[in-house]
N, C-alpha and C. Protein backbone atom coordinates (compact mmCIF):
# COMPACT_ATOMS: atom_id res chain seq x y z
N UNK A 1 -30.30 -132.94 -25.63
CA UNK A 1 -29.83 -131.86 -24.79
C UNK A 1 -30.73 -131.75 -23.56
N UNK A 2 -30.06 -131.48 -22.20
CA UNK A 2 -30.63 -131.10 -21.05
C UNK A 2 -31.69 -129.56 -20.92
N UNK A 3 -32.67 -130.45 -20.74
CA UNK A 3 -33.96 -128.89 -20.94
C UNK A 3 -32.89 -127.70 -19.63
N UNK A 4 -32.99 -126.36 -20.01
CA UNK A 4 -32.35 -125.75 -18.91
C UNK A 4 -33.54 -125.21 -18.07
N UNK A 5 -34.16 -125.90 -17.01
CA UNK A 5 -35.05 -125.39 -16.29
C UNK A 5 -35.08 -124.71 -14.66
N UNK A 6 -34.78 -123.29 -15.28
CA UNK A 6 -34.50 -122.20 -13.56
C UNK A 6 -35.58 -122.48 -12.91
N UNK A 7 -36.44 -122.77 -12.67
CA UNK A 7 -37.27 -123.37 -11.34
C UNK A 7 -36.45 -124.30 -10.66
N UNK A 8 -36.10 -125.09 -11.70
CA UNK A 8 -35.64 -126.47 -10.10
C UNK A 8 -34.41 -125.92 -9.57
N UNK A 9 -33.41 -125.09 -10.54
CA UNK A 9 -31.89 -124.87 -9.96
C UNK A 9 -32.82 -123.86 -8.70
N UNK A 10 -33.59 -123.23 -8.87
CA UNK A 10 -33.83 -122.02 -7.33
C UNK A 10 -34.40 -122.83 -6.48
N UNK A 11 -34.74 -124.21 -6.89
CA UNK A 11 -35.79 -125.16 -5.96
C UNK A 11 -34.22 -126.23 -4.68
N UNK A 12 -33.47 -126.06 -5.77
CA UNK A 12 -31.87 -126.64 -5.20
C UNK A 12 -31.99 -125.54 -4.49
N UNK A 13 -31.29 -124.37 -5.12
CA UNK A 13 -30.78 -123.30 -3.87
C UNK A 13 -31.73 -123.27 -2.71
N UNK A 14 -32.53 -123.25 -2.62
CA UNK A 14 -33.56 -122.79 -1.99
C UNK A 14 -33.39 -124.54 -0.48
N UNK A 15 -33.27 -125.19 -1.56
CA UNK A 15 -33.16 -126.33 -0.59
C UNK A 15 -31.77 -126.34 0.34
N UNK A 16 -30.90 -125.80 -0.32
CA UNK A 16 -29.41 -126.02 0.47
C UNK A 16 -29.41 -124.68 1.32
N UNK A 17 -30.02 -123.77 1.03
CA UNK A 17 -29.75 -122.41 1.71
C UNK A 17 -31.00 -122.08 2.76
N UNK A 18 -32.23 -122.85 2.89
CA UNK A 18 -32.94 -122.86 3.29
C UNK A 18 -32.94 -123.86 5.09
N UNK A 19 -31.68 -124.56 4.98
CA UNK A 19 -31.53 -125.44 6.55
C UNK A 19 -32.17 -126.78 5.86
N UNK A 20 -32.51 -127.11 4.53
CA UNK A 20 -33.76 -128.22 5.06
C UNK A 20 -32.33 -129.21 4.48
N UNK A 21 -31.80 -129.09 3.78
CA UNK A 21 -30.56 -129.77 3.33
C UNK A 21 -29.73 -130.86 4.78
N UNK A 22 -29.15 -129.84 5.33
CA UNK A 22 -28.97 -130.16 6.70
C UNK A 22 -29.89 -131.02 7.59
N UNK A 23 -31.03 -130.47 7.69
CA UNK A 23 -31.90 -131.26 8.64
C UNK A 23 -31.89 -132.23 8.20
N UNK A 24 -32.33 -132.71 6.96
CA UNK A 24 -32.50 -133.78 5.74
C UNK A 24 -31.36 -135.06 6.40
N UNK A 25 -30.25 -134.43 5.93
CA UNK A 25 -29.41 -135.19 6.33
C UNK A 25 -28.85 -135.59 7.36
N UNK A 26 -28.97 -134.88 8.74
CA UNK A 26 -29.09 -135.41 10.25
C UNK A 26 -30.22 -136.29 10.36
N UNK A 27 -30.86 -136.36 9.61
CA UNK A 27 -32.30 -137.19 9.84
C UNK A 27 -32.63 -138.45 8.80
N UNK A 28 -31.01 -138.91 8.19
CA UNK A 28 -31.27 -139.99 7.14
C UNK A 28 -30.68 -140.91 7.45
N UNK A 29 -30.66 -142.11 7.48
CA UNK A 29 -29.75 -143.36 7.56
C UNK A 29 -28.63 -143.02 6.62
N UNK A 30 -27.54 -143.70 7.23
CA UNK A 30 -26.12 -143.66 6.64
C UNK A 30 -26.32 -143.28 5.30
N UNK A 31 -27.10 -144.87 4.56
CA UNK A 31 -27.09 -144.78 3.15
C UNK A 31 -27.62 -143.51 2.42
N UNK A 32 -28.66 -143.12 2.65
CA UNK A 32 -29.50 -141.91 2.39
C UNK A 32 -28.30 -141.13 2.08
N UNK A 33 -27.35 -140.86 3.29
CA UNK A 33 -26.69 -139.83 3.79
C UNK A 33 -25.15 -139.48 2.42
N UNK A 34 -24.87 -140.83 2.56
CA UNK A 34 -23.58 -141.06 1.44
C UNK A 34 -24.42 -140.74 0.02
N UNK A 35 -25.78 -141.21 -0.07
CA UNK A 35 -26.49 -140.84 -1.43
C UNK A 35 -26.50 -139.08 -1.76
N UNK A 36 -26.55 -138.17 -0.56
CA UNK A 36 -26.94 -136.85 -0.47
C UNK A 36 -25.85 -136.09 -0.97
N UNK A 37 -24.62 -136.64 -0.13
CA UNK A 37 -23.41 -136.15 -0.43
C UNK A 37 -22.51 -136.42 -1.80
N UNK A 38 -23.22 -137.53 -2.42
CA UNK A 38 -22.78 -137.63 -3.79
C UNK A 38 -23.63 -136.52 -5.02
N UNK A 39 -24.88 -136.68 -4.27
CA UNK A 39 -25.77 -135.39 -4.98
C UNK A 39 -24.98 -134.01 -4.69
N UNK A 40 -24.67 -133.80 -3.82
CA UNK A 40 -24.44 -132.13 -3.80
C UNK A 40 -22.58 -132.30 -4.51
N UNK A 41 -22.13 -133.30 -4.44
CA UNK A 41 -20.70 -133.44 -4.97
C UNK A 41 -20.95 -133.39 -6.48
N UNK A 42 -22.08 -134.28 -7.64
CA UNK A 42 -22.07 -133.82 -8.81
C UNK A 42 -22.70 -132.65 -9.15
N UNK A 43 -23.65 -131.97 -8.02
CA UNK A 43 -23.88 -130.81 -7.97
C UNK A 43 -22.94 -129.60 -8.69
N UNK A 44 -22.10 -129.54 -7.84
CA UNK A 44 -20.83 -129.07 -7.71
C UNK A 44 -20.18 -129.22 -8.53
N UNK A 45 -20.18 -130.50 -9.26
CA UNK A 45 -19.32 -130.66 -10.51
C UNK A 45 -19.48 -130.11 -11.65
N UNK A 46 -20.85 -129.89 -11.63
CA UNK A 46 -21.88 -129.52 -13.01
C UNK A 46 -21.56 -127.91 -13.08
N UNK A 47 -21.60 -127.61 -11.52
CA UNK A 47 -21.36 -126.22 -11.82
C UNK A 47 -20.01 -125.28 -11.82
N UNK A 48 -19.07 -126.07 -11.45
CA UNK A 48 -17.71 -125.93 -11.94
C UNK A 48 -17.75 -125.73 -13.46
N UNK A 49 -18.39 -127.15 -14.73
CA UNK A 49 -18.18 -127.20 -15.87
C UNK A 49 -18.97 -126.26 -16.65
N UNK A 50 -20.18 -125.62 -16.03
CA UNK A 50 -21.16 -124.42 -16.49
C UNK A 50 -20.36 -123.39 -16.20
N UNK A 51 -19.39 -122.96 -14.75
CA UNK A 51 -18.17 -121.48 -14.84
C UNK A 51 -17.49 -121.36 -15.91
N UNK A 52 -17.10 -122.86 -15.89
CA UNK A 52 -15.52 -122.85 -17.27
C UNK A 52 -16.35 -122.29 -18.41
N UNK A 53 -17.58 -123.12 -18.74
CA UNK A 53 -18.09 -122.96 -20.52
C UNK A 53 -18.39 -121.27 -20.16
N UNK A 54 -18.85 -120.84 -19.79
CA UNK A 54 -19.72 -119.57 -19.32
C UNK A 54 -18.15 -118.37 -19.79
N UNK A 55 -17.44 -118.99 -18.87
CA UNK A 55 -15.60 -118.17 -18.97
C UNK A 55 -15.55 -117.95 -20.40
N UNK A 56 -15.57 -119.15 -20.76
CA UNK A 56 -14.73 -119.29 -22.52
C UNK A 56 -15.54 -118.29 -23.37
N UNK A 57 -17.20 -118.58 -23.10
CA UNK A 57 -17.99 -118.01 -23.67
C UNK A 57 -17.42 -116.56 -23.99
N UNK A 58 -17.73 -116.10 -23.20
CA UNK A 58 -17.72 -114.81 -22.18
C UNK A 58 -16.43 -113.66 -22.92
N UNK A 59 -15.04 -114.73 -22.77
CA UNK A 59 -13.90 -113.80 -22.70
C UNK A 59 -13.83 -114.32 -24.50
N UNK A 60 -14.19 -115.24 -25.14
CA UNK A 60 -13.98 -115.30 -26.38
C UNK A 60 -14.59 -113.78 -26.97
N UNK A 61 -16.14 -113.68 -26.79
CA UNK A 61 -16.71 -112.82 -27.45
C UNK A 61 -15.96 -111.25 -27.09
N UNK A 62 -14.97 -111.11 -25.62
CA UNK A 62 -14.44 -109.83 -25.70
C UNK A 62 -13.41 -109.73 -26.16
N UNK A 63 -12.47 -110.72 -26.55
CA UNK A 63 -11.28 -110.66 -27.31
C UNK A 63 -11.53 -110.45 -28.53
C-alpha cells in the first residue's frame, strides 16, 4: 500500500499554485515539457479516483 504522506500532496499544491509550475515549464525543453504534462495529467487522475472512493465511502456510511 501507498504510504499516505500530506507533506508532499501540500508540497504539489504549493508547487502548482505557487507560479513555479508554470515558470518550470516555460523554462524546459519540449521533452521535459510533455514529461510535466503527463505528471499533472496522472495527477489528476489519482485524484478523480480518491473523489469517487471518498463519495462511496462517504454516502455508504449515510445511507
Amino acid at each position: 500500500m501507498a504510504a499516505l504522506r500530506f507533506a508532499y500532496i501540500k508540497e504539489l499544491e504549493d508547487y502548482f499554485t505557487s507560479g513555479t509550475f508554470a515558470e518550470d515549464f516555460m523554462n524546459s525543453p519540449e521533452d521535459r515539457r510533455h514529461e510535466m504534462l503527463e505528471f499533472a495529467e496522472a495527477l489528476m487522475d489519482a485524484a478523480e479516483k480518491a473523489d469517487e472512493a471518498v463519495t462511496k465511502i462517504i454516502f455508504r456510511k449515510v445511507e
